[in-house]
PDB file of N, CA and C in Angstrom:
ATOM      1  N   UNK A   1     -29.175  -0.114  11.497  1.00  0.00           N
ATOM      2  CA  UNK A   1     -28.511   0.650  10.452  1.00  0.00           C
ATOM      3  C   UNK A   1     -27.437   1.536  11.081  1.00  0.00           C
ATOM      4  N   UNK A   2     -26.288   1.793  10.427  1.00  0.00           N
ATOM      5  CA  UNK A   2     -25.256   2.310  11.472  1.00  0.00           C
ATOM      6  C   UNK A   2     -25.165   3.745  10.832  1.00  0.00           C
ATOM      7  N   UNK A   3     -24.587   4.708  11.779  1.00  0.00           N
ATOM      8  CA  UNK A   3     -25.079   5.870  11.218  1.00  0.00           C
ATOM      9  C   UNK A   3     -23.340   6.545  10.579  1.00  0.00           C
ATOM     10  N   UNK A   4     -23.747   7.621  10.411  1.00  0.00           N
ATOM     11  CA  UNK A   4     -22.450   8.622   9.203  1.00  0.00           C
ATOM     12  C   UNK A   4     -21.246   8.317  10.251  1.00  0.00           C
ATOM     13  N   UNK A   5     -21.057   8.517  11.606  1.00  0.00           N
ATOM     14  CA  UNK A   5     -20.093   8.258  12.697  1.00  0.00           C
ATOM     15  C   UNK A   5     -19.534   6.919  12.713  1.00  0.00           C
ATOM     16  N   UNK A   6     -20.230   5.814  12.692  1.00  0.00           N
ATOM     17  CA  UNK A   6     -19.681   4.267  12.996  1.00  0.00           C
ATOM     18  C   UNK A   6     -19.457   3.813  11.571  1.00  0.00           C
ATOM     19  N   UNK A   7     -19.876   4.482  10.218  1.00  0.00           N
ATOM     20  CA  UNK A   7     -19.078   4.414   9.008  1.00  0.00           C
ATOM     21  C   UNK A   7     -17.888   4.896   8.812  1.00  0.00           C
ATOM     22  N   UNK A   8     -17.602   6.011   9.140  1.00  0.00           N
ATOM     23  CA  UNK A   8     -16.154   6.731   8.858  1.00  0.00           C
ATOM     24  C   UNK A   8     -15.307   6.191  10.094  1.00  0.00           C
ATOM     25  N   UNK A   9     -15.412   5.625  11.431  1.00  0.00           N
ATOM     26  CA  UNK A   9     -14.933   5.155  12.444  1.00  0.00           C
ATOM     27  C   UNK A   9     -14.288   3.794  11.432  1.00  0.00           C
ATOM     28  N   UNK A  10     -15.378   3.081  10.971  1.00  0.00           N
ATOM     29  CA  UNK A  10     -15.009   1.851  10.355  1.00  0.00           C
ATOM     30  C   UNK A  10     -13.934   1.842   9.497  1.00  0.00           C
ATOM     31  N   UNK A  11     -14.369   2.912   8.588  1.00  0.00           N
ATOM     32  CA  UNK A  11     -13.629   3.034   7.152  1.00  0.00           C
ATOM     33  C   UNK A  11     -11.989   3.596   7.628  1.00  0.00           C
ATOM     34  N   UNK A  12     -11.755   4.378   8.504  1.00  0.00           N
ATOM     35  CA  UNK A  12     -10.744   4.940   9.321  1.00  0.00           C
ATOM     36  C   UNK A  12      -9.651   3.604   9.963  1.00  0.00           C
ATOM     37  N   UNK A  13     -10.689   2.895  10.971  1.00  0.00           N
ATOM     38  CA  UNK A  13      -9.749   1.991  10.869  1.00  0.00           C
ATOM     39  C   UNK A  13      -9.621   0.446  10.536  1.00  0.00           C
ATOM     40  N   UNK A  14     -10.296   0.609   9.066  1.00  0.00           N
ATOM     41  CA  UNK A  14      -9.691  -0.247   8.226  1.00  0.00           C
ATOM     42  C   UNK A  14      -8.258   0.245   7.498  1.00  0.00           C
ATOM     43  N   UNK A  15      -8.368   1.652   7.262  1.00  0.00           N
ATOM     44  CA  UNK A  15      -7.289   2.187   6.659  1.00  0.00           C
ATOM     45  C   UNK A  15      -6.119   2.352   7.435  1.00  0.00           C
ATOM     46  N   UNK A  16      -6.106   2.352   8.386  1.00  0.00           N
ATOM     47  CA  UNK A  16      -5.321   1.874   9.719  1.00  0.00           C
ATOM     48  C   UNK A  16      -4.529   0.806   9.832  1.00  0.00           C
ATOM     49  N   UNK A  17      -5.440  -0.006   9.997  1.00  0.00           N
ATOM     50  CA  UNK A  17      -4.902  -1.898   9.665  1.00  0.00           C
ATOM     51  C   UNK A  17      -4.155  -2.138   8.312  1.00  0.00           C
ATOM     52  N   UNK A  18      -4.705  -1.298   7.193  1.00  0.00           N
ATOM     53  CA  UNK A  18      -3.947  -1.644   5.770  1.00  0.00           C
ATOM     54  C   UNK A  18      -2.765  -0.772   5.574  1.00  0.00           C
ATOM     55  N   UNK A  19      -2.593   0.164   6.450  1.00  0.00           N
ATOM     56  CA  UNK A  19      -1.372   1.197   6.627  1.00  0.00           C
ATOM     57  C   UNK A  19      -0.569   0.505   7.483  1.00  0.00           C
ATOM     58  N   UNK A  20      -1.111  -0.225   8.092  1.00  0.00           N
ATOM     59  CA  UNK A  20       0.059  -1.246   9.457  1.00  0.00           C
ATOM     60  C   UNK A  20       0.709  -1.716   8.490  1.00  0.00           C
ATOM     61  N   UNK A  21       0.014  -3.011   7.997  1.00  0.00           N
ATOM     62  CA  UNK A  21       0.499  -3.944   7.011  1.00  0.00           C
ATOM     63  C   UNK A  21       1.618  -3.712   6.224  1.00  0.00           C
ATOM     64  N   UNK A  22       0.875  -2.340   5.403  1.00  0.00           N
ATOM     65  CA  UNK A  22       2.110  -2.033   4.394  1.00  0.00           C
ATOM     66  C   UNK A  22       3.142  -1.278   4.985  1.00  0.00           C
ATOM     67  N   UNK A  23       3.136  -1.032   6.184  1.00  0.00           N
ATOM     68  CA  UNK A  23       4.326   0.000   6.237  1.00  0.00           C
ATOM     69  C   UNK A  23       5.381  -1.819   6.873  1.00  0.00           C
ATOM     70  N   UNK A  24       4.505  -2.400   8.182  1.00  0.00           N
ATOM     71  CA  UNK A  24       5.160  -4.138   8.518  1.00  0.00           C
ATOM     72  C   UNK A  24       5.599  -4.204   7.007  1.00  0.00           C
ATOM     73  N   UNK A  25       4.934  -4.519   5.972  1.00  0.00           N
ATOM     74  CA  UNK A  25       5.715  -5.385   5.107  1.00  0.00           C
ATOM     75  C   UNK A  25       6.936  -4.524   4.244  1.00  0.00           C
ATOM     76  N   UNK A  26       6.920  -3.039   3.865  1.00  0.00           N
ATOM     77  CA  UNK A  26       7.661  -2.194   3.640  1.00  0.00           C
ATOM     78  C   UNK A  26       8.817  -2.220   4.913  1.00  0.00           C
ATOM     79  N   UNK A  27       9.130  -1.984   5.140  1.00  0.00           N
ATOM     80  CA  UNK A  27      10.215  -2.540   7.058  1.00  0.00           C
ATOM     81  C   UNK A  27      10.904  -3.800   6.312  1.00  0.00           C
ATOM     82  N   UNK A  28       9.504  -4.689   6.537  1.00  0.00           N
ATOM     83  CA  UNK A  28      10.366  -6.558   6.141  1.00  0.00           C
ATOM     84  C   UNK A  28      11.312  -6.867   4.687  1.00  0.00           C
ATOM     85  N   UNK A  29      10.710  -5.598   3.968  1.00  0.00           N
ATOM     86  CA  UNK A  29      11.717  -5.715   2.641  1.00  0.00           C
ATOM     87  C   UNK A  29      12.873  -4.469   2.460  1.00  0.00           C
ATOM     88  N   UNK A  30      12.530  -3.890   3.727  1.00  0.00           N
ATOM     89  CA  UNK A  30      14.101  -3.115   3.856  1.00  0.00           C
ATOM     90  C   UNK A  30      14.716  -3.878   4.303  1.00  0.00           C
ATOM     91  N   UNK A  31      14.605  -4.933   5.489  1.00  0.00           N
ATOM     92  CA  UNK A  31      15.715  -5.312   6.254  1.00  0.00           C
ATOM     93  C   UNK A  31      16.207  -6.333   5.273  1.00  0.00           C
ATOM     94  N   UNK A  32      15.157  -7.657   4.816  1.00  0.00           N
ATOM     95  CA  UNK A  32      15.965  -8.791   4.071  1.00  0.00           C
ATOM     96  C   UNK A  32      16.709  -8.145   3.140  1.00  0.00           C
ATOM     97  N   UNK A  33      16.401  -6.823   1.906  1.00  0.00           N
ATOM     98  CA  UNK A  33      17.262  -6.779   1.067  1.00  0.00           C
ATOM     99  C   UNK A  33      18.098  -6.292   1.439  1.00  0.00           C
ATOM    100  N   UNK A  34      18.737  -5.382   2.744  1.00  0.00           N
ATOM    101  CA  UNK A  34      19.860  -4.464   2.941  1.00  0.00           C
ATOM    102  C   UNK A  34      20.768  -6.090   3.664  1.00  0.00           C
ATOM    103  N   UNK A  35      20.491  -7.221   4.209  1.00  0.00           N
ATOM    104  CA  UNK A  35      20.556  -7.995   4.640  1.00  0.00           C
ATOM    105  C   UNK A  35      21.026  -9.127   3.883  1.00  0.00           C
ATOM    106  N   UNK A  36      20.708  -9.296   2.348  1.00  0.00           N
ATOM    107  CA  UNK A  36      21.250  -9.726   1.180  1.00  0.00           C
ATOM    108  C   UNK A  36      22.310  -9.120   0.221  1.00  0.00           C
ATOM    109  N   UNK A  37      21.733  -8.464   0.330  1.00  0.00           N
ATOM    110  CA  UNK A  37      23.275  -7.178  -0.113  1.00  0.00           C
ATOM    111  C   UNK A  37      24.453  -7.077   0.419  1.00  0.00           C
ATOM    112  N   UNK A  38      23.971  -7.176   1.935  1.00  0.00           N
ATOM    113  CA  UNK A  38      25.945  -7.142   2.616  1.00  0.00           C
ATOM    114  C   UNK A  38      25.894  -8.434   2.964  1.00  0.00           C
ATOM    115  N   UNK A  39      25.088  -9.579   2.140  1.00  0.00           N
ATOM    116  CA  UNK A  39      25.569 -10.753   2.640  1.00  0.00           C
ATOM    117  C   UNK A  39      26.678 -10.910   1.052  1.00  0.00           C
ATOM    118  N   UNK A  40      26.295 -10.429   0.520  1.00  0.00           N
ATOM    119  CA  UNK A  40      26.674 -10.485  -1.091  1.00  0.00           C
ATOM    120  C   UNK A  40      28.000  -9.825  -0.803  1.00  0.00           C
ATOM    121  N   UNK A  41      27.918  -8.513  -0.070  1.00  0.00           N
ATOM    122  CA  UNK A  41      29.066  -7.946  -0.268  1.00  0.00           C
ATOM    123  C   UNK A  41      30.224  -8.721   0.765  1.00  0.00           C
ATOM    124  N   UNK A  42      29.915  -8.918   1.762  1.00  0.00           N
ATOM    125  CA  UNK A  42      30.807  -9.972   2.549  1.00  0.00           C
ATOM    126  C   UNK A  42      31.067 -10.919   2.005  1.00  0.00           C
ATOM    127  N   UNK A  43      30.474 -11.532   1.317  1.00  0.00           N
ATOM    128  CA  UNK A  43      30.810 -13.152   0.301  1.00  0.00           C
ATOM    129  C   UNK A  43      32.192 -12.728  -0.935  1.00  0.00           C
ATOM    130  N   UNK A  44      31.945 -11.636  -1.510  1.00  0.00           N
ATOM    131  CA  UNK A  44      31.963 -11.190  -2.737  1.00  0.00           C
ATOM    132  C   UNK A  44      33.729 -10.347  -2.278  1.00  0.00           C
ATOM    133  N   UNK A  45      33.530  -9.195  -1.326  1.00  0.00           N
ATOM    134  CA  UNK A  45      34.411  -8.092  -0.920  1.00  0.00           C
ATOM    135  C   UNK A  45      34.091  -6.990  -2.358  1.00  0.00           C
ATOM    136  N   UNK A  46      33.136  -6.745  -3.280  1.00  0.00           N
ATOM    137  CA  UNK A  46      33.152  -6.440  -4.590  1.00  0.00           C
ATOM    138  C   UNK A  46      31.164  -6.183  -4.372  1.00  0.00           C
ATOM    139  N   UNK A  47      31.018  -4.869  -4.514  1.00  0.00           N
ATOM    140  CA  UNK A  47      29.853  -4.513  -4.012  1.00  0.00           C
ATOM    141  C   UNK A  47      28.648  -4.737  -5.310  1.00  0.00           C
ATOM    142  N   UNK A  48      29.786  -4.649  -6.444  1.00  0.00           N
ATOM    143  CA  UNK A  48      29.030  -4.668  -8.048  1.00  0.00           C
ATOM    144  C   UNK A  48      28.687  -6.672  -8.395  1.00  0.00           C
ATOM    145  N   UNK A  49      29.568  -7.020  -8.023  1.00  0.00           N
ATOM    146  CA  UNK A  49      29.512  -8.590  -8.006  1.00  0.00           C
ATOM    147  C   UNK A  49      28.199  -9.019  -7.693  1.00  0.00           C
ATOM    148  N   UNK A  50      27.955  -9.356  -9.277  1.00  0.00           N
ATOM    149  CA  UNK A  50      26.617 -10.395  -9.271  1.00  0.00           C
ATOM    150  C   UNK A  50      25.484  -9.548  -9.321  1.00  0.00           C
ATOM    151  N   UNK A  51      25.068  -7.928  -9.443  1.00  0.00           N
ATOM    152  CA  UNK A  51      24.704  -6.985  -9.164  1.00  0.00           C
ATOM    153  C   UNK A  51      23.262  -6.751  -9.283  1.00  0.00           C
ATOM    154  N   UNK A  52      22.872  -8.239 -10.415  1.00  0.00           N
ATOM    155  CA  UNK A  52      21.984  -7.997 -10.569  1.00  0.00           C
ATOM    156  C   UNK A  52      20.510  -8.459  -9.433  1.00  0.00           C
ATOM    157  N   UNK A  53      19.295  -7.659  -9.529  1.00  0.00           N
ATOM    158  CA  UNK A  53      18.449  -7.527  -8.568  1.00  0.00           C
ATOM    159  C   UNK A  53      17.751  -9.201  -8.589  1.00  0.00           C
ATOM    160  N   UNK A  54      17.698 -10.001  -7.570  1.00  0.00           N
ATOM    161  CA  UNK A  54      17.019 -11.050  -7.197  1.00  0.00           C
ATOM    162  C   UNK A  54      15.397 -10.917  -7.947  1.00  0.00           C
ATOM    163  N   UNK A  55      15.320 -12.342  -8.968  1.00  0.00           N
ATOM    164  CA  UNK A  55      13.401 -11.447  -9.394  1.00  0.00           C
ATOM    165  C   UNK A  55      12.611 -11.427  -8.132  1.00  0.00           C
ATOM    166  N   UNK A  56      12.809 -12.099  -6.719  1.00  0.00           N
ATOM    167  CA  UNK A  56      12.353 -12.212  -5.359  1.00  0.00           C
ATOM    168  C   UNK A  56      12.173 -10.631  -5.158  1.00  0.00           C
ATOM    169  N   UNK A  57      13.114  -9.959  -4.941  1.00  0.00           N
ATOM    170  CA  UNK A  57      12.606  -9.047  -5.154  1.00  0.00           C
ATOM    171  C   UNK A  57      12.662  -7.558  -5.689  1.00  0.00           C
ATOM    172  N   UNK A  58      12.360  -8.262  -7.067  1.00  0.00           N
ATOM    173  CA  UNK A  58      11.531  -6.740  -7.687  1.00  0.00           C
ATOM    174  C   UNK A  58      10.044  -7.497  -8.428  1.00  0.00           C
ATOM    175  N   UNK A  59       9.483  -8.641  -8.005  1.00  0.00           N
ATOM    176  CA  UNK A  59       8.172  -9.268  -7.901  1.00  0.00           C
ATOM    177  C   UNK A  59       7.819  -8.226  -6.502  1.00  0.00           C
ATOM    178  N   UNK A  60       8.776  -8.235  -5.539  1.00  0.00           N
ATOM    179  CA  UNK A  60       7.608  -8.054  -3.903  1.00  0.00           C
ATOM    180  C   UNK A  60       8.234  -6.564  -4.080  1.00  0.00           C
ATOM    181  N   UNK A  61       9.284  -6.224  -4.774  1.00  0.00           N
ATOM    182  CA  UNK A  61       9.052  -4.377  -4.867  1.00  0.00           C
ATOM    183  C   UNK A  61       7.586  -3.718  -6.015  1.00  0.00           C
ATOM    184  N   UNK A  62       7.268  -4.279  -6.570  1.00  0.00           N
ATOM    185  CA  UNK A  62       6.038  -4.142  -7.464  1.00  0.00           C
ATOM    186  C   UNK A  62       4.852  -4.821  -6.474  1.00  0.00           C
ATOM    187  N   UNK A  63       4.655  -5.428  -6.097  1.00  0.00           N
ATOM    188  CA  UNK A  63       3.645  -5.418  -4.872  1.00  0.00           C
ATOM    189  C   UNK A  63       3.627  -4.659  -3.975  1.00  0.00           C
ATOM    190  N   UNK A  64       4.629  -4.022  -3.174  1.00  0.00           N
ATOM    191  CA  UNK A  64       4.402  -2.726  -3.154  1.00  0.00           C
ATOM    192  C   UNK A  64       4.091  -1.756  -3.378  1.00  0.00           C
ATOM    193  N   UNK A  65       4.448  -1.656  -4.591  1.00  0.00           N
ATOM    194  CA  UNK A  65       4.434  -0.640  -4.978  1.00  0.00           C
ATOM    195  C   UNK A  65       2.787  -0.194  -5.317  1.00  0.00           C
ATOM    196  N   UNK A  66       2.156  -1.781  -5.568  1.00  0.00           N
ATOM    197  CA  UNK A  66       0.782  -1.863  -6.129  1.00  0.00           C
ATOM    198  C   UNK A  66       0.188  -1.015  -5.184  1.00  0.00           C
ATOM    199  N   UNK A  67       0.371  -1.823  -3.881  1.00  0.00           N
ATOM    200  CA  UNK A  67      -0.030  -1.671  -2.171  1.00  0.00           C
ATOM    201  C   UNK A  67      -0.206  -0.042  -2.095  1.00  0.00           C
ATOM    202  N   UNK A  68       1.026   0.470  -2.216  1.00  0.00           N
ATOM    203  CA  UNK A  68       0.838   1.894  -1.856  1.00  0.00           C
ATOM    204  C   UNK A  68       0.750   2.579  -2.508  1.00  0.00           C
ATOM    205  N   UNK A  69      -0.171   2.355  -3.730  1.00  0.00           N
ATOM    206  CA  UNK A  69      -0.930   3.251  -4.529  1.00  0.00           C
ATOM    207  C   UNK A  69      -2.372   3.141  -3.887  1.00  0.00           C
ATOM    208  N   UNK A  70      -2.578   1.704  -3.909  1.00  0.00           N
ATOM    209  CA  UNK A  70      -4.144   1.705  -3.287  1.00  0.00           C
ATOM    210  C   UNK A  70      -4.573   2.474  -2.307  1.00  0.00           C
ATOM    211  N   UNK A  71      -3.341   2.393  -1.611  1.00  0.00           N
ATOM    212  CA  UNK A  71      -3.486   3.076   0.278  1.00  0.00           C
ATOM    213  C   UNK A  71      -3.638   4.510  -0.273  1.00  0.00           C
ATOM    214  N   UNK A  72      -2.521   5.103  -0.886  1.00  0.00           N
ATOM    215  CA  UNK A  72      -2.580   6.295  -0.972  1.00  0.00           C
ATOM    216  C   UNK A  72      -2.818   7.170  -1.763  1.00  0.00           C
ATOM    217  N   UNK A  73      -3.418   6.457  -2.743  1.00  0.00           N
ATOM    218  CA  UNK A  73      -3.700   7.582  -3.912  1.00  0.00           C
ATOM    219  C   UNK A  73      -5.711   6.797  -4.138  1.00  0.00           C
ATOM    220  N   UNK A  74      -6.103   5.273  -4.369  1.00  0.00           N
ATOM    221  CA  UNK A  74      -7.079   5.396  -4.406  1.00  0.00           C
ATOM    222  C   UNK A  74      -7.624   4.631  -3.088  1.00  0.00           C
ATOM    223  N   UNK A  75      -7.882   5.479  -2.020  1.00  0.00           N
ATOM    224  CA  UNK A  75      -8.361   5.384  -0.635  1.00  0.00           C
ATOM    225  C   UNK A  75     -10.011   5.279  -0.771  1.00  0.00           C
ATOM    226  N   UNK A  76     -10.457   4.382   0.539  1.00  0.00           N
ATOM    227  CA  UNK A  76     -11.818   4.814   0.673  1.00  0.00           C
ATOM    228  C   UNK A  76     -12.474   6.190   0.756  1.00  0.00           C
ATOM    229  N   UNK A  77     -11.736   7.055   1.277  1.00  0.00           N
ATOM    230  CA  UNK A  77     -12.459   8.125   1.184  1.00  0.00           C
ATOM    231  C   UNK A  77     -12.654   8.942  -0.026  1.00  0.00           C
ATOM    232  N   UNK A  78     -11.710   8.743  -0.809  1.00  0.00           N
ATOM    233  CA  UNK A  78     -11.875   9.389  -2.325  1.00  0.00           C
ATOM    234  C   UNK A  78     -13.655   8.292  -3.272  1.00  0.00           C
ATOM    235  N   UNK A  79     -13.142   6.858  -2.847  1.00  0.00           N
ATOM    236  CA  UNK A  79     -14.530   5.862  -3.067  1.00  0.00           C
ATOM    237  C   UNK A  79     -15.696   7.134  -2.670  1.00  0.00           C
ATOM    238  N   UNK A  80     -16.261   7.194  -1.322  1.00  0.00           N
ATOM    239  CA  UNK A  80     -17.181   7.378  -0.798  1.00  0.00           C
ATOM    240  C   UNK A  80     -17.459   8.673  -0.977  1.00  0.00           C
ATOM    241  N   UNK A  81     -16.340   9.874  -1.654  1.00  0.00           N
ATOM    242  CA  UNK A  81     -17.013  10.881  -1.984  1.00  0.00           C
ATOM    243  C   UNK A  81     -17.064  10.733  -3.397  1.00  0.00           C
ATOM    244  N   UNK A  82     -16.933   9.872  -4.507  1.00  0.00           N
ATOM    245  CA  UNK A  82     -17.586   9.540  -5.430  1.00  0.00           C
ATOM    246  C   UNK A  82     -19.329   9.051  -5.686  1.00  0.00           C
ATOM    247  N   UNK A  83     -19.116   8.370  -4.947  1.00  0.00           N
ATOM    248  CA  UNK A  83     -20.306   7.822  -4.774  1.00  0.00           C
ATOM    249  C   UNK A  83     -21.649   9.289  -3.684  1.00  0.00           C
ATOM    250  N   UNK A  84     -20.930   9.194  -3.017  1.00  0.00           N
ATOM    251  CA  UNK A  84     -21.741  10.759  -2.648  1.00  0.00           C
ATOM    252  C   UNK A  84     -22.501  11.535  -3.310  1.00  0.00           C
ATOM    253  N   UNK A  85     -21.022  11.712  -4.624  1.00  0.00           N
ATOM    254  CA  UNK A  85     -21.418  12.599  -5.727  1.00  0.00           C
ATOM    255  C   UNK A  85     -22.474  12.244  -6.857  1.00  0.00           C
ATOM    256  N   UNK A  86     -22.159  11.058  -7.025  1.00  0.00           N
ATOM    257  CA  UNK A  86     -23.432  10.230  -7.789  1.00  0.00           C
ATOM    258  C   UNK A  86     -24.594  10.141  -7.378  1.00  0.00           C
ATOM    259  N   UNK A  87     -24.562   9.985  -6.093  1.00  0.00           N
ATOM    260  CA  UNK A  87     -25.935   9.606  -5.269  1.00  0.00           C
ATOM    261  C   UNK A  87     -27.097  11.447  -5.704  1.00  0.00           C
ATOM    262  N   UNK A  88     -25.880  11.746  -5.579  1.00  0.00           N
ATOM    263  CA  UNK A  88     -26.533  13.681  -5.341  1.00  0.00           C
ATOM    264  C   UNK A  88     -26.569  13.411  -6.552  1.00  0.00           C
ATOM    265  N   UNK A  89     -26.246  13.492  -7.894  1.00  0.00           N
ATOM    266  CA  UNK A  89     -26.491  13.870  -9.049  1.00  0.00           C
ATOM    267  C   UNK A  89     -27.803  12.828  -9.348  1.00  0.00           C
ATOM    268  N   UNK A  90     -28.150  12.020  -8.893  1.00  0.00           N
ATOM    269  CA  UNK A  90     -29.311  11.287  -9.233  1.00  0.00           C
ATOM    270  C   UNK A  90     -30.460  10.966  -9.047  1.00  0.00           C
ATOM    271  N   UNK A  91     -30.423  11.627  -6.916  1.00  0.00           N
ATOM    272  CA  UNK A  91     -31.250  12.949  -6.743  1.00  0.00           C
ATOM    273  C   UNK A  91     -31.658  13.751  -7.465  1.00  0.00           C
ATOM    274  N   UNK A  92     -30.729  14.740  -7.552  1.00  0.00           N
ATOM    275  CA  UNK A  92     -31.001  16.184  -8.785  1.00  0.00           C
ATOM    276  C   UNK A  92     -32.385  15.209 -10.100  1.00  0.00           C
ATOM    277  N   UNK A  93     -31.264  14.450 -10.600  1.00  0.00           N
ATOM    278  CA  UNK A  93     -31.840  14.314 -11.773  1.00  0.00           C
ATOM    279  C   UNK A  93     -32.930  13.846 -11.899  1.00  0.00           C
ATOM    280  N   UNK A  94     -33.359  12.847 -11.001  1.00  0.00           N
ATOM    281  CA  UNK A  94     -34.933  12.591 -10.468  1.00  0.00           C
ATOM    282  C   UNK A  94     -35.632  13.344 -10.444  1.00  0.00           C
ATOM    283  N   UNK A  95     -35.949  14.253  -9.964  1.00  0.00           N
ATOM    284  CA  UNK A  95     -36.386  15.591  -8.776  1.00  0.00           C
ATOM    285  C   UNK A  95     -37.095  16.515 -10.317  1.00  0.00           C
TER     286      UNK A  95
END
């Protein structure tokens, strides 16, 4: 059974690995779109030309966007002090 230390070690860096990811894949969709844009604008000389957003991506800007809500607003640690809190209230209410 692993104890309160090699849980939060775990949970830490899982959140680690999923903060890599999204920040790698946040990076990979700065460069292609700033990278499509002045390919547009070099093609074009006319920065408004054609202006409108690729659905490529504002599909993978909304996956993002999904991404870094999960990471940062509903995290494991907000999980596990829910559940904390339940666990204790059901204690109590037993008791």
């Amino acid at each position: 059974m692993e104890n309160s230390t090699e849980i939060k070690y775990r949970n830490a860096a899982e959140r680690v690995a999923r903060l890599k990811k999204f920040y790698r894949s946040l990076f990979l969709f700065v460069i292609i779109f700033c990278a499509v844009t002045l390919y547009r604008f070099y093609g074009t000389r006319d920065f408004f030309y054609n202006s409108s957003i690729s659905v490529v991506f504002v599909i993978w800007g909304i996956i993002l966007a999904v991404k870094s809500i999960k990471i940062f607003f509903l995290n494991t640690e907000w999980e596990n002090d829910v559940i904390k809190k339940e666990l204790k209230n059901q204690q109590n209410g037993n008791q």
